[in-house]
Every structure is written in structure tokens, then in C-alpha cells.
Protein backbone atom coordinates (compact mmCIF):
# COMPACT_ATOMS: atom_id res chain seq x y z
CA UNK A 1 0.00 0.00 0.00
CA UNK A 2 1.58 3.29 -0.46
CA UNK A 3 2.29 5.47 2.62
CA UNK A 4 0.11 8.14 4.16
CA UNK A 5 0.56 11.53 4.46
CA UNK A 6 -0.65 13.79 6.91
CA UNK A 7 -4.07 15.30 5.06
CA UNK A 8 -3.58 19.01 6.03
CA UNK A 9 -0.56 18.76 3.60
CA UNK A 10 -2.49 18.19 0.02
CA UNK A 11 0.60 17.54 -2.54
CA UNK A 12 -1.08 15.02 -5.23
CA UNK A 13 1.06 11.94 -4.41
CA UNK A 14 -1.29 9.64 -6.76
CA UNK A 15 0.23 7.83 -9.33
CA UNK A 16 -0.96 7.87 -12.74
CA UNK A 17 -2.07 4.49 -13.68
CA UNK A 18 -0.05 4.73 -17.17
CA UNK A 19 3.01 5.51 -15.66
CA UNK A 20 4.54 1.69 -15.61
CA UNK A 21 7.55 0.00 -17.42
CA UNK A 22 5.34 -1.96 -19.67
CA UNK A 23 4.25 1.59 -21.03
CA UNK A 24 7.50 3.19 -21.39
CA UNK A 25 8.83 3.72 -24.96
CA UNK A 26 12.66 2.55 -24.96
CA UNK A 27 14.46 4.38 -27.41
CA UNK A 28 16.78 1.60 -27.78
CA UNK A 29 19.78 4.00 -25.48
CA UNK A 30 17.97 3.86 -21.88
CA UNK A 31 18.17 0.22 -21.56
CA UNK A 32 20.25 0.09 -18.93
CA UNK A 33 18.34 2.57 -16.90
CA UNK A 34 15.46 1.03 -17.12
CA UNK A 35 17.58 -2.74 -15.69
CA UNK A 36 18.85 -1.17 -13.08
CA UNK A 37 15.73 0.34 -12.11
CA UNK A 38 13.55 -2.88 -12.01
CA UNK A 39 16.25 -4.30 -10.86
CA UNK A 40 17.24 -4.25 -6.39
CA UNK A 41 19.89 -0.88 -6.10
CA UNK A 42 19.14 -0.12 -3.14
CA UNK A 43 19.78 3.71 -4.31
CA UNK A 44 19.87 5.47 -7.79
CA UNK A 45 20.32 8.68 -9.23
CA UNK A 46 18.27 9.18 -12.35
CA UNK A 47 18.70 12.98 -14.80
CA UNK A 48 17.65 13.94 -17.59
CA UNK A 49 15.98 16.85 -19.79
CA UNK A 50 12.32 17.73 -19.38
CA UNK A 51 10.34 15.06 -21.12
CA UNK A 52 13.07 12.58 -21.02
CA UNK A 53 11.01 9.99 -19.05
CA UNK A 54 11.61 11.14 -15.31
CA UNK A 55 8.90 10.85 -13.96
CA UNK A 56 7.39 8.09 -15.56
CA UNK A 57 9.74 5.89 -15.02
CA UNK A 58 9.82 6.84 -10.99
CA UNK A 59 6.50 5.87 -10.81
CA UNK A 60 7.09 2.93 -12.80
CA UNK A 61 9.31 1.73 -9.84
CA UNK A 62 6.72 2.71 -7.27
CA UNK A 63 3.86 0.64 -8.72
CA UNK A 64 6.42 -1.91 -9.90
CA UNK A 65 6.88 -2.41 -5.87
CA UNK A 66 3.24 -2.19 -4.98
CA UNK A 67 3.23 -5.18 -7.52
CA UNK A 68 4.91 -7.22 -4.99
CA UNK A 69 3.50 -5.81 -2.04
CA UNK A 70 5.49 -3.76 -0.83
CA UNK A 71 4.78 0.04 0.50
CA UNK A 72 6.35 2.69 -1.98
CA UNK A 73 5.50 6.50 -2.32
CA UNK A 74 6.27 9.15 -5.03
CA UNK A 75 7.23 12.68 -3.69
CA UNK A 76 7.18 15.19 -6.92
CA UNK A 77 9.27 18.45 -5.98
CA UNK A 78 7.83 20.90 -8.95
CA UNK A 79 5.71 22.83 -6.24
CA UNK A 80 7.99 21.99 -2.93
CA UNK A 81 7.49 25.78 -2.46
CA UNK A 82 3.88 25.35 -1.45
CA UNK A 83 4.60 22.75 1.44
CA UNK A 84 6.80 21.73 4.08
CA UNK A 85 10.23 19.64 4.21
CA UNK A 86 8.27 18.24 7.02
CA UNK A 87 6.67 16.04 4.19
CA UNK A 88 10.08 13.85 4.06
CA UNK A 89 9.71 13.01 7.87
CA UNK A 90 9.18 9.54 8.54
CA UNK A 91 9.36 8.28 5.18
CA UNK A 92 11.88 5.93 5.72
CA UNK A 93 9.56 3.12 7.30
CA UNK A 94 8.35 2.99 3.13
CA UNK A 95 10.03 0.22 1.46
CA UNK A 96 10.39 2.05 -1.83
CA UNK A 97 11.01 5.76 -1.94
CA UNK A 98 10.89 8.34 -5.46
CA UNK A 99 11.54 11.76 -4.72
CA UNK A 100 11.03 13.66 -8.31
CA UNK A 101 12.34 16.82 -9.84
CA UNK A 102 14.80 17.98 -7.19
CA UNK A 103 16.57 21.02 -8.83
CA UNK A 104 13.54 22.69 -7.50
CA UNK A 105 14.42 22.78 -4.03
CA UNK A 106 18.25 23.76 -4.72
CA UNK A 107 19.42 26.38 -2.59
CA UNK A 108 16.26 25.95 -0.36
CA UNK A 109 18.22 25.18 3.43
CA UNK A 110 15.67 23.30 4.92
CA UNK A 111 14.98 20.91 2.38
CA UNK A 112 18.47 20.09 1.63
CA UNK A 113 18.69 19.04 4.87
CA UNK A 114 15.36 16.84 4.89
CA UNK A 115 16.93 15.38 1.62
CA UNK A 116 20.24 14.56 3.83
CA UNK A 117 18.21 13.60 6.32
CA UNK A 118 16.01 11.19 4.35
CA UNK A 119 19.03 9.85 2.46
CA UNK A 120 20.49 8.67 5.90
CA UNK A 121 17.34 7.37 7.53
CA UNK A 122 16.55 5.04 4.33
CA UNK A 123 20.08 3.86 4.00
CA UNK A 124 20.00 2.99 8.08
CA UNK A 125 16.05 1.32 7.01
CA UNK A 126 16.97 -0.31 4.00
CA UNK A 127 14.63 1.45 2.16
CA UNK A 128 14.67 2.13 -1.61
CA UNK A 129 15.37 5.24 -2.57
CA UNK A 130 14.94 6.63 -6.12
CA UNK A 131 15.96 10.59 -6.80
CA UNK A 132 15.88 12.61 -9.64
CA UNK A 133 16.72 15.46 -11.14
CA UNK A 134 17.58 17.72 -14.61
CA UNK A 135 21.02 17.62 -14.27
CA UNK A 136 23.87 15.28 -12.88
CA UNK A 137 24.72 15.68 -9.03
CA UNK A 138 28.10 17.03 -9.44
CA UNK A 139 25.66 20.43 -11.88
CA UNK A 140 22.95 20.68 -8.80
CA UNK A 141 23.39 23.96 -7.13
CA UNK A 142 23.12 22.63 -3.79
CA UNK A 143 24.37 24.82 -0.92
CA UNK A 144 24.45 21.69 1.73
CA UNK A 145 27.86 20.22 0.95
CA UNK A 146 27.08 17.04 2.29
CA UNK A 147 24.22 16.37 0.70
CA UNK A 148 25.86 16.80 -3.05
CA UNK A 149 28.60 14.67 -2.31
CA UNK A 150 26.12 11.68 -0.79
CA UNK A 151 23.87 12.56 -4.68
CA UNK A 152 27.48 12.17 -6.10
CA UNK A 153 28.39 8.92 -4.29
CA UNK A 154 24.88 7.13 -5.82
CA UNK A 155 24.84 5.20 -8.94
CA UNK A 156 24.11 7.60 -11.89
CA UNK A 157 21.82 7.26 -15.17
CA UNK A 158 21.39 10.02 -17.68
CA UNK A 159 18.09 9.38 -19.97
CA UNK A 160 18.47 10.30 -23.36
CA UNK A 161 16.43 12.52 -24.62
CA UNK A 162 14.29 12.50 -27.66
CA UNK A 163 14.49 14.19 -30.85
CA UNK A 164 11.31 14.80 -33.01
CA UNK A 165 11.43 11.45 -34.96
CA UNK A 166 11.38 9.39 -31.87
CA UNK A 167 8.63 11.95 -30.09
CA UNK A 168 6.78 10.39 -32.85
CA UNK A 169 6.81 7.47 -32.40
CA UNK A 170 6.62 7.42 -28.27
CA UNK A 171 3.23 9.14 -29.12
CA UNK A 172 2.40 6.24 -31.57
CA UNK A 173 3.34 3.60 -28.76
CA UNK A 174 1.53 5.39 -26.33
CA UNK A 175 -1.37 6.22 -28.39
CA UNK A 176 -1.29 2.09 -29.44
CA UNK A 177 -1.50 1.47 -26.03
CA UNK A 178 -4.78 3.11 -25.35
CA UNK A 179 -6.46 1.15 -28.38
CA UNK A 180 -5.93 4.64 -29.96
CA UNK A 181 -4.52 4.35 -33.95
CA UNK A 182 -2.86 7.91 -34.92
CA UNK A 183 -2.36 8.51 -38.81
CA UNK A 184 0.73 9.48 -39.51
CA UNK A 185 -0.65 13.00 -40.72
CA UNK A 186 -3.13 13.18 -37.00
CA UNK A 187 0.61 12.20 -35.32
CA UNK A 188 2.69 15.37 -37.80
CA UNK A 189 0.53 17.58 -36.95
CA UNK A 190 0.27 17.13 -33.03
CA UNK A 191 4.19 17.28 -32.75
CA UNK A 192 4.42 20.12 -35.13
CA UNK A 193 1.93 22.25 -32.99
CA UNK A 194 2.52 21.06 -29.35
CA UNK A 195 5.34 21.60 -27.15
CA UNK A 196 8.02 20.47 -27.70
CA UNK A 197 8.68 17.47 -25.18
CA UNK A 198 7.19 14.41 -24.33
CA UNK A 199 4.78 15.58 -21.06
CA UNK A 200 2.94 18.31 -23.96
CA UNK A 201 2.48 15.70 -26.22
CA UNK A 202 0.85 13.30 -24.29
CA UNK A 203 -0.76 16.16 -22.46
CA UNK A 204 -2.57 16.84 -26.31
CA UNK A 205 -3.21 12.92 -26.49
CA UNK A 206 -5.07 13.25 -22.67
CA UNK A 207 -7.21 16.21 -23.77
CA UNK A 208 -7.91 14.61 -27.05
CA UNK A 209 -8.88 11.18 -25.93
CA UNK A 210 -11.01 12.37 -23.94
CA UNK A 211 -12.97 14.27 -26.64
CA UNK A 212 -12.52 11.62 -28.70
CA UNK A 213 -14.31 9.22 -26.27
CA UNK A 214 -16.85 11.57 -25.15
CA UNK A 215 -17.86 12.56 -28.83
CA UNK A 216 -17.71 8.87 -29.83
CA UNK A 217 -15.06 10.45 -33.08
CA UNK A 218 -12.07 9.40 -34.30
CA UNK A 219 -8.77 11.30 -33.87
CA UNK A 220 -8.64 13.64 -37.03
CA UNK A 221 -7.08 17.18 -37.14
CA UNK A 222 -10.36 18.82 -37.50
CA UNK A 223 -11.05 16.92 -33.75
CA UNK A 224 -7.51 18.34 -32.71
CA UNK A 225 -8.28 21.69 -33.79
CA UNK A 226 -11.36 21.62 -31.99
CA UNK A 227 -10.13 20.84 -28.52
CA UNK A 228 -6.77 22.57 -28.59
CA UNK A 229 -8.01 25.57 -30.00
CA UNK A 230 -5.03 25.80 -32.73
């Protein structure tokens, strides 16, 4: 089951239920990434660009655990500034821990510190612990000296990120996946006008499933149009 947090702080830790290994486009370059990470390192250290895979793959390892019944939790970072380091407390009693996107909290004092903390209680637990970031430990701008050299003493992955061609087809997979068959004109088009990374494109394939489901309509541009207002 995954841990509990205390209700008055309300940072979404739900997973999405698409976010598993089975559903994670492999370029062919992250292979070993993704073996280590199903794999039983105690602690990694996973970077890469924004819509490299981050995140999905973090929660690929926490409902990879809750697989085999084990407690796991995922702790995004992208609005730390709204809530307390206090959230960290306590969280090594969880087997398996992700803590996601933590450039953001980079010169903040007292979360570097509940990350040092945290990194010492789960080592002393045995817990799992799975951190990310945008950039290699040795590039964080972290003001707690400790703390970068522990993030520099972990085992280290870079994802590779994805050029347009292979945006393309990661949307095909992922569209595939949903029962969902893009033209390749519907699948131009949506890379051509959508951001340019991997969480807007599949933010465009949400919006326009939905639609698409709702309206009982296939996928065309004229549907795209429509809901995306381009």
C-alpha cells in the first residue's frame, strides 16, 4: 500500500495508472536505466531533460513495488514551495522511496537538509530510494555540501532525450496502447503544434482522448483543432 501523508498537507502523491515499465517507450539507449531500475539498487540517481522519461519511469518503480506488495511513495518536488520539508519526515519506514524533480528545491536550506536527512534514515532502514533530477549531481546547485557529495556517491543514469522522430513514435506507442490508432498526418501535426517534449504531447493525447471518447469520433485534425483551440 503506499504510505500516508498527513491530510492538512495536500501535494497530489497519486500515481498515474499509465506511468509503468510496460508503457514506457525505450528508445533503444535507456536500456540500462530502465535494468537497473527494475532491478534491487538499493539507491539510484536518475537525470535527464524535461520530457526525457523522469517521472514516468519513478512511478514505474513505485507501482512496480506495490506489484509485490510492498509500500512505496512518489514525492514530486515541482511545487515543494507550497509545502513543508516536514513532508520527508518519517518516510523511511516505506520500502520504496521516489523523490522527483529535485533542482527545484536547490538552494532551499531546509529541504536540503530533509533530503540529507532522508538519504540517511533510508540507507540505516533499508529502504529504496529513487531521486531525480535535470542535471547530474556534481551540476545541482546545492548549498548543503554534504548532501551533493552523498547525490554524487549514488549510482548515476542520464536518460536520453528524444528528438522529433522518436517523439513520434513514443506518441504512436503510447497512443497504441490506449487502443488509440494515430495517422501518420493526425501524429505530424500534433508534434508540429505542441510543445516540444514528451509531457505536452501526451498532455494533447489526454485532452484529445477524452474528446474523442466523449464525442464517440475518431482522432482527425479537424477533432484536434477543436479541442486545442489551434
Amino acid at each position: 500500500m503506499i504510505h500516508h501523508i498527513d491530510t492538512q498537507l495536500t501535494l497530489d502523491l497519486s500515481l498515474n495508472d499509465e506511468a509503468k515499465f510496460e508503457n514506457f517507450f525505450d528508445v533503444g539507449s535507456n536500456a540500462e536505466v530502465i535494468s537497473e531500475l527494475k532491478g534491487t539498487a538499493s539507491q539510484v540517481f536518475l537525470w535527464g531533460s524535461l520530457g526525457s522519461g523522469r517521472t514516468h519511469l519513478l512511478q514505474s518503480v513505485c507501482h512496480e513495488a506495490l506489484t509485490k506488495n510492498e509500500s512505496s511513495i512518489y514525492i514530486p518536488l515541482l511545487n515543494a514551495n507550497k509545502f513543508s520539508p516536514e513532508i520527508l519526515q518519517g518516510l523511511e519506514n516505506v520500502d520504496t522511496i521516489c523523490v522527483d524533480d529535485i533542482q527545484f528545491v536547490q538552494k532551499k536550506a531546509a529541504w536540503e537538509e530533509a533530503l540529507f536527512q532522508l538519504y540517511n534514515k533510508a540507507k540505516d532502514s533499508g529502504s529504496r530510494l529513487v531521486i531525480s533530477a535535470n542535471q547530474a549531481p556534481p551540476n545541482l546547485e546545492l548549498t548543503l555540501a554534504d548532501l551533493q557529495s552523498r547525490l554524487c556517491g549514488l549510482p548515476v543514469f542520464k536518460l536520453s532525450s528524444l528528438d522529433e522522430s522518436w517523439q513520434m513514435e513514443v506518441l504512436k506507442f503510447r497512443a497504441k496502447q490506449r487502443g488509440i490508432k494515430l495517422s501518420v498526418s493526425v501524429a505530424d501535426y500534433i508534434v508540429a503544434r505542441s510543445q516540444r517534449d514528451m509531457h505536452g504531447l501526451i498532455c494533447v493525447l489526454d485532452a484529445v482522448d477524452q474528446i474523442s471518447f466523449a464525442e464517440k469520433r475518431r482522432i482527425t485534425i479537424p477533432l484536434i483543432k477543436k479541442v486545442m483551440h489551434w
